[in-house]
Protein backbone atom coordinates (compact mmCIF):
# COMPACT_ATOMS: atom_id res chain seq x y z
CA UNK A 1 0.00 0.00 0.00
CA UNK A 2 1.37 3.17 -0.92
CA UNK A 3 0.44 6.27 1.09
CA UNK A 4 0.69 9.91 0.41
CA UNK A 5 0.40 12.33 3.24
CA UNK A 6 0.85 16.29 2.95
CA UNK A 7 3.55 17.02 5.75
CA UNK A 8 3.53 20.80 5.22
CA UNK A 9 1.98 20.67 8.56
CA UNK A 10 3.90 18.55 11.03
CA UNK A 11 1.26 17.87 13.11
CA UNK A 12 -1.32 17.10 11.03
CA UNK A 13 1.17 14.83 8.87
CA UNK A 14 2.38 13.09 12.20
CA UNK A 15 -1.24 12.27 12.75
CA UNK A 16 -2.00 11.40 9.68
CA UNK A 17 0.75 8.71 9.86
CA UNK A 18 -0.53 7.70 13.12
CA UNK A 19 -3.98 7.10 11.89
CA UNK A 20 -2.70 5.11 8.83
CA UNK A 21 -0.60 2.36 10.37
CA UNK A 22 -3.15 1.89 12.91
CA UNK A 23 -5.91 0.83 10.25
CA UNK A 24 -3.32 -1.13 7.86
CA UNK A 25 -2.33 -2.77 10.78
CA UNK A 26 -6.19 -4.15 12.05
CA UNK A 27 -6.77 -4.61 8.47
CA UNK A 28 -3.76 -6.46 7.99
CA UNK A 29 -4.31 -8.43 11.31
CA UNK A 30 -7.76 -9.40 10.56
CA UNK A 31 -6.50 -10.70 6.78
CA UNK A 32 -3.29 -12.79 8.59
CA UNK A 33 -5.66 -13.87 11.40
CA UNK A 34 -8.26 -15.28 8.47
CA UNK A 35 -5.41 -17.24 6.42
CA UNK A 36 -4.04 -19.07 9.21
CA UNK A 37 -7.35 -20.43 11.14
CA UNK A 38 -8.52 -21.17 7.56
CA UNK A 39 -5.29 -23.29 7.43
CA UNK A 40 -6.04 -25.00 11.13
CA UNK A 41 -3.95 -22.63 13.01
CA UNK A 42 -4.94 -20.65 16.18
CA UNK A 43 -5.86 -17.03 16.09
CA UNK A 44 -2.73 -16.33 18.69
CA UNK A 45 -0.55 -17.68 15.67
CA UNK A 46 -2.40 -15.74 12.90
CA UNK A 47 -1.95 -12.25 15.11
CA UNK A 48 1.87 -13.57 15.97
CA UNK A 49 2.77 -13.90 11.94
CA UNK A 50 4.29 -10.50 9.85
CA UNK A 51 1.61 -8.42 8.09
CA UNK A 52 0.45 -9.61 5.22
CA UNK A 53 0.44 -5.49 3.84
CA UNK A 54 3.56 -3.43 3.51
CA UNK A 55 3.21 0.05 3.88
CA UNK A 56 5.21 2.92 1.84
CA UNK A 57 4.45 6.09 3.26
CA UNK A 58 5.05 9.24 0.78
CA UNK A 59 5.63 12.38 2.60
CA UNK A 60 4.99 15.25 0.37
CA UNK A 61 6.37 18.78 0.70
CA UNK A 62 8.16 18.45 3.85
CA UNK A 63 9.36 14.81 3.87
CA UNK A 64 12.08 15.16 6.46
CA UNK A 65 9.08 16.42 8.69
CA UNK A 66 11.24 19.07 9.26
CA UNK A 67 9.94 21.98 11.70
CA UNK A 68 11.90 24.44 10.07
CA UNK A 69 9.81 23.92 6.99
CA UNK A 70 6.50 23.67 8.96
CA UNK A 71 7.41 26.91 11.35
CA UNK A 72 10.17 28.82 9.59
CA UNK A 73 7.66 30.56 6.86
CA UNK A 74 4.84 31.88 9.42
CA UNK A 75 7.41 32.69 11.93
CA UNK A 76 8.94 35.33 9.30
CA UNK A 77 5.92 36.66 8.42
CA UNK A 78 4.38 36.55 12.40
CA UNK A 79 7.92 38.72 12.81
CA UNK A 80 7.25 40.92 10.45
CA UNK A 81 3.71 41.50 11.23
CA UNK A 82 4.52 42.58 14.92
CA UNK A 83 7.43 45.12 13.42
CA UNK A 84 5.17 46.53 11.22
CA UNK A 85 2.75 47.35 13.17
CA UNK A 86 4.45 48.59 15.88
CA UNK A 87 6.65 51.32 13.62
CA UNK A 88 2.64 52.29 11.88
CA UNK A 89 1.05 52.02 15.30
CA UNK A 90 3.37 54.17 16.75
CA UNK A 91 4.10 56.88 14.54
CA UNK A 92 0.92 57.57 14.41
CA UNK A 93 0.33 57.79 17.97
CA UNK A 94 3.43 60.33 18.04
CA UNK A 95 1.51 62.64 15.70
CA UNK A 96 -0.60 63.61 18.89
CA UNK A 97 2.47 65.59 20.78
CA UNK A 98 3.51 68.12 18.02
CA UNK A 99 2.90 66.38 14.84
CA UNK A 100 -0.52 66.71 12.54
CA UNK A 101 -3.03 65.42 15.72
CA UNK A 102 -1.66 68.64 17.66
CA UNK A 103 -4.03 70.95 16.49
CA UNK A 104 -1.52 73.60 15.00
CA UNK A 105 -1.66 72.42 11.09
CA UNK A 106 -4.51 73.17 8.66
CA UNK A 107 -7.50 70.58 8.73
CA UNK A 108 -6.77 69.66 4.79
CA UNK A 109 -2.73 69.60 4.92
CA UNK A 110 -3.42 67.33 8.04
CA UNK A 111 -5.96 64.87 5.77
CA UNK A 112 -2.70 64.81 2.80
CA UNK A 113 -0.26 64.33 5.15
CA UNK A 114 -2.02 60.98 6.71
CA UNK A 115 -2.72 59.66 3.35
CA UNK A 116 0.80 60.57 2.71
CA UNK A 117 1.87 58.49 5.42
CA UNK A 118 0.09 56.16 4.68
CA UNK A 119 1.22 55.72 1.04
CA UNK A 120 5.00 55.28 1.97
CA UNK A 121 4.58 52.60 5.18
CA UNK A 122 2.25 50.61 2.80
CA UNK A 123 5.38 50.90 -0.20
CA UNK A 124 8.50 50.44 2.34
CA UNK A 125 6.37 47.72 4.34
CA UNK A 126 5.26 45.63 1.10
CA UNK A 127 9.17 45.41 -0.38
CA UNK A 128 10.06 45.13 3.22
CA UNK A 129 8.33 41.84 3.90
CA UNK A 130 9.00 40.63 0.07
CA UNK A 131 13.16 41.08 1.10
CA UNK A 132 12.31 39.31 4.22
CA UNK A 133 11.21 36.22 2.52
CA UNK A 134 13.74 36.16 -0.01
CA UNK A 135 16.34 36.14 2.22
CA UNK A 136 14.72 33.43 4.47
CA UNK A 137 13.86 31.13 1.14
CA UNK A 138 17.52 31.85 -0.04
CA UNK A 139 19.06 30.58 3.48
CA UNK A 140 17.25 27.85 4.12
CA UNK A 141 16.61 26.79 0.81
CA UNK A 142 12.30 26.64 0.45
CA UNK A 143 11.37 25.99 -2.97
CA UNK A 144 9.07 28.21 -4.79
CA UNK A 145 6.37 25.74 -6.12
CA UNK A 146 3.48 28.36 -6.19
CA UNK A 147 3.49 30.89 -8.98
CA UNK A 148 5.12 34.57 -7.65
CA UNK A 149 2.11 36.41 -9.05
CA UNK A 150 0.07 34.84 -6.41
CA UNK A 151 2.88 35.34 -3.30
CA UNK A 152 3.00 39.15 -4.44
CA UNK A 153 -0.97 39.83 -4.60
CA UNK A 154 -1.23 37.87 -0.99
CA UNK A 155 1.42 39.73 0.27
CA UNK A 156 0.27 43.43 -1.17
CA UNK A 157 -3.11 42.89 0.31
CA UNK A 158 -1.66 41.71 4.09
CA UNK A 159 0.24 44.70 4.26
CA UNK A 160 -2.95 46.52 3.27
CA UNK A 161 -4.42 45.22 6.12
CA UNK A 162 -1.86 45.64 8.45
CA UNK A 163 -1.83 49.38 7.36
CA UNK A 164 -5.25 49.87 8.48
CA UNK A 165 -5.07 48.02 11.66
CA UNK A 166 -1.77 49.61 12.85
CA UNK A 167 -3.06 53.05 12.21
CA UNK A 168 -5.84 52.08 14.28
CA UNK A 169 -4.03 50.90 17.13
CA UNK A 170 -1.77 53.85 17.10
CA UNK A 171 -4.49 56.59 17.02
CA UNK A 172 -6.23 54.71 19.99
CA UNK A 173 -3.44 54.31 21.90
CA UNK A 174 -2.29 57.28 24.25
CA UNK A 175 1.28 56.63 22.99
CA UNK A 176 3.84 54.86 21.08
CA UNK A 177 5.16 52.62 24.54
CA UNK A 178 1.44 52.02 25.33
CA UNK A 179 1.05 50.53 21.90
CA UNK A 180 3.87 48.51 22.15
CA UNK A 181 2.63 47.44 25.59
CA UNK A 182 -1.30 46.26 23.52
CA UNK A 183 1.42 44.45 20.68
CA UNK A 184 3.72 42.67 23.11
CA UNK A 185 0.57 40.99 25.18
CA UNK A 186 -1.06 40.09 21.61
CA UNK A 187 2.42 37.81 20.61
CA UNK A 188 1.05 34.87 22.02
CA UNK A 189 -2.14 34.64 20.88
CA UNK A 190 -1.54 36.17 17.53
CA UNK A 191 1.11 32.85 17.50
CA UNK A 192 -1.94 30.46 18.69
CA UNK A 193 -4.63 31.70 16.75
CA UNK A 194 -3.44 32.18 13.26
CA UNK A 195 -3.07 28.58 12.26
CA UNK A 196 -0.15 27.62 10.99
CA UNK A 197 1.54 26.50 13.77
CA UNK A 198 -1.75 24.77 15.37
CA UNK A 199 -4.26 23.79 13.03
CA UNK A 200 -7.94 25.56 13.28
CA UNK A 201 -9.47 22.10 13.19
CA UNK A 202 -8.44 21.42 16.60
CA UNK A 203 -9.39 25.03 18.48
CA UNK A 204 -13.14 25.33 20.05
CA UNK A 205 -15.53 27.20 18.00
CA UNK A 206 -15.18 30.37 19.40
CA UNK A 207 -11.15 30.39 19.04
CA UNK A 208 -11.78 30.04 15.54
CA UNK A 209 -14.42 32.61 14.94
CA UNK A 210 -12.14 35.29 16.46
CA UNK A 211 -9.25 33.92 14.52
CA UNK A 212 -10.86 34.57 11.37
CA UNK A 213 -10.78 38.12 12.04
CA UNK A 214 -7.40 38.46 12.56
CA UNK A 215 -4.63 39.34 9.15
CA UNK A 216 -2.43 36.47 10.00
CA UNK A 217 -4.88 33.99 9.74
CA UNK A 218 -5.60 34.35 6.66
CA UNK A 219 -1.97 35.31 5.37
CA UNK A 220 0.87 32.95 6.83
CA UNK A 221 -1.23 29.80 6.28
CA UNK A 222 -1.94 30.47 3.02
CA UNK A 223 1.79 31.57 2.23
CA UNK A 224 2.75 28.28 3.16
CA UNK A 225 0.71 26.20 0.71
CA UNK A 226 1.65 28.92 -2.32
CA UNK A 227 5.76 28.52 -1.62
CA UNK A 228 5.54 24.85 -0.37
CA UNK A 229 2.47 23.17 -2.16
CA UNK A 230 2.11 25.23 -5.22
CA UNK A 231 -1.66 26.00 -4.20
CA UNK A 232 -2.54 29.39 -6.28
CA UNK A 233 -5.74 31.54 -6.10
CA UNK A 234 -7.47 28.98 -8.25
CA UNK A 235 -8.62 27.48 -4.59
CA UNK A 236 -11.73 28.64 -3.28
CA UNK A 237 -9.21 28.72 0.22
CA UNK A 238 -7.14 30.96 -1.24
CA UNK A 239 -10.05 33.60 -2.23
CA UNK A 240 -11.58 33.71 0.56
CA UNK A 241 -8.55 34.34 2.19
CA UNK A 242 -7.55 37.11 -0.19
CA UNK A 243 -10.95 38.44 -0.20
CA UNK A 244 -11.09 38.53 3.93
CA UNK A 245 -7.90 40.63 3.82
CA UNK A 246 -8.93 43.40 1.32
CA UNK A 247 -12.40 43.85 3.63
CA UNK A 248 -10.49 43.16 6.85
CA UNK A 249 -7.61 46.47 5.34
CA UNK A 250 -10.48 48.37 4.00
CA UNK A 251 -12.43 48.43 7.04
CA UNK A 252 -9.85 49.15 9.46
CA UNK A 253 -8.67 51.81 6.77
CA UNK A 254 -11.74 53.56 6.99
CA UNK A 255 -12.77 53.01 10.44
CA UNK A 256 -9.13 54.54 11.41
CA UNK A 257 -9.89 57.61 8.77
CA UNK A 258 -12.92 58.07 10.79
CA UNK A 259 -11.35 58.19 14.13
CA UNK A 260 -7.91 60.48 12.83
CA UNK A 261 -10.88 63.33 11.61
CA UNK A 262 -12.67 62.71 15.24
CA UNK A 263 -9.12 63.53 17.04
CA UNK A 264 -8.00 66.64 14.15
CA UNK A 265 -11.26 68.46 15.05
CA UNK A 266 -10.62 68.03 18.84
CA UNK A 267 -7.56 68.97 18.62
CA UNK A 268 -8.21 71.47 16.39
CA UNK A 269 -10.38 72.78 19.04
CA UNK A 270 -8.46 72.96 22.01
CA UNK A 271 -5.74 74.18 20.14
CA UNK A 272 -8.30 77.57 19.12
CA UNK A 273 -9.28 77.39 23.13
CA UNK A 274 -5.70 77.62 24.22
CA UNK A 275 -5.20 80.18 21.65
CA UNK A 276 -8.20 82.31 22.80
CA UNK A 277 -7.00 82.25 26.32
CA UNK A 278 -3.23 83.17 25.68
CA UNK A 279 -5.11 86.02 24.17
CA UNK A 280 -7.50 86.60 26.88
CA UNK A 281 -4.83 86.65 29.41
CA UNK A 282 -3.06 89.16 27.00
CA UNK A 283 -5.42 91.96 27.12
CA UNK A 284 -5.69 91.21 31.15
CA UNK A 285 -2.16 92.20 31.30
C-alpha cells in the first residue's frame, strides 16, 4: 500500500501517519488472522505472523518532517507583522504631541499628510516583507512551487491590512510605549490563533471565529501552501482568504480615517481654546 500524506503541517502529517498504520495494521491483522485459522492454526498464531500489507508512506512537501519547513515561513511573516505594526502604530500615535493630531496644522494639509503616510509605510512595508522572505527562502533553501504572481498579490493585500489596523491601534493608543505594551501581550495569541503552527481544526468554536478576524490567519497559512504546495488563487481557500484581507484592510482603513478626523477636530479645538486664552490673558495684562 502506498500512502501519500501532505507534511507541510507537522502535526497534522504526524497524525496522519498515526492514523494510517493503525488501520493497515487491524486490516492487515484481521487478513493474517483469516489465512491461518482457515489453514487450522490458532488465532494467537495468525496475530503472531508479519503483516500480510507493507506500507510505503510518501511524505509530500516536507518529507524530512522538518519543523523548520512547517514553522520557519509563518514565523517570518508573524515577525514581520509585529514590526510593522508597531513602527505604523506608533508613529501615528506620536503625531498627537507636536505632529498633525496637535491641532496647530490646517484641517486639509493634516488629511494629505495621513494619506501621505500612509502611502509610503504601505510601499517600504510591502518590499520590506518581500526582502524578508527572499532572504529566508535563499538561506534555508524553500522551494518556490506556487506561482510569484500569487505570493505578491497575498502579500500586497496583508500589508494593506496591516496598514489599516496599525493606524488604528496607534491613534487609539495614548502613545507609542502604550502601543507597544497592547502588541507585546497580543504575541502569544496572535502565534496560537493564526493557524499555521496549530491547526484551526483542533481550536473550540469560538477560538476560531475570532481567529478569522485576525490578518495572519488568513496570510501565513496560506503563504505556506503557495511557496511549499504550489496551491494558487485557483482554490476557493485561497479567495476567501484574499478576499477577507482586502475587507479586513479596507475596514480598518476607513474606520481609522474616521477616528484620525474625530481627534484633528478636537484637537483642532483645544488648540483655538488655548489660543483664545493666551489672548485673553493678554489683554488682562
Amino acid at each position: 500500500m502506498l500512502v501519500g500524506i501532505n507534511s507541510a503541517n507537522n502535526l497534522v502529517g504526524n497524525s496522519a501517519v498515526v492514523s494510517v498504520m493503525q488501520v493497515v495494521k487491524t486490516v492487515s491483522s484481521q487478513i493474517a488472522v483469516k489465512s491461518y485459522v482457515a489453514s487450522g492454526s490458532s488465532v494467537a498464531e495468525g496475530t503472531a505472523k508479519v503483516m500480510p500489507i507493507s506500507t510505503v508512506l510518501r511524505p509530500w512537501f516536507n518529507p524530512q518532517f522538518s519543523y523548520l519547513m512547517y514553522l520557519g515561513l509563518g514565523l517570518t511573516g508573524l515577525v514581520y507583522h509585529q514590526l510593522f505594526l508597531s513602527a505604523v502604530a506608533g508613529s501615528f500615535a506620536d503625531e498627537k504631541k507636536e505632529g498633525i493630531l496637535s491641532g496647530k496644522f490646517r484641517k486639509r494639509d493634516a488629511i494629505l499628510y495621513y494619506f501621505d503616510k500612509m502611502l509610503f509605510y504601505g510601499i517600504a512595508g510591502f518590499f520590506n516583507l518581500l526582502l524578508n522572505y527572499a532572504v529566508i527562502m535563499k538561506i534555508y533553501s524553500f522551494p518556490m512551487r506556487g506561482a510569484r504572481a500569487d505570493f505578491l498579490l497575498l502579500s500586497a493585500c496583508f500589508v494593506f491590512c496591516l496598514l489599516g489596523f496599525g493606524a488604528l491601534l496607534g491613534l487609539l493608543c495614548k502613545n507609542s510605549l502604550h502601543a507597544m505594551q497592547w502588541l507585546m501581550a497580543l504575541t502569544y495569541p496572535f502565534f496560537v490563533l493564526a493557524g499555521f503552527s496549530w491547526p484551526h481544526t483542533e481550536m473550540p468554536d469560538f477560538l476560531v471565529r475570532i481567529a478569522n478576524y485576525l490578518p495572519v490567519t488568513h496570510y501565513l497559512g496560506p503563504v505556506r501552501s503557495i511557496i511549499l504546495m504550489g496551491i494558487g488563487f485557483e482554490r476557493t481557500s485561497l479567495q476567501q482568504n484574499r478576499a477577507m484581507l482586502l475587507t479586513l484592510g479596507i475596514g480598518a482603513f476607513v474606520f481609522s480615517l474616521a477616528v484620525f478626523v474625530w481627534q484633528l477636530c478636537r484637537a483642532e479645538k483645544k488648540q483655538k481654546a488655548a489660543e483664545k486664552n493666551t489672548q485673553t490673558e493678554g489683554v488682562q495684562a
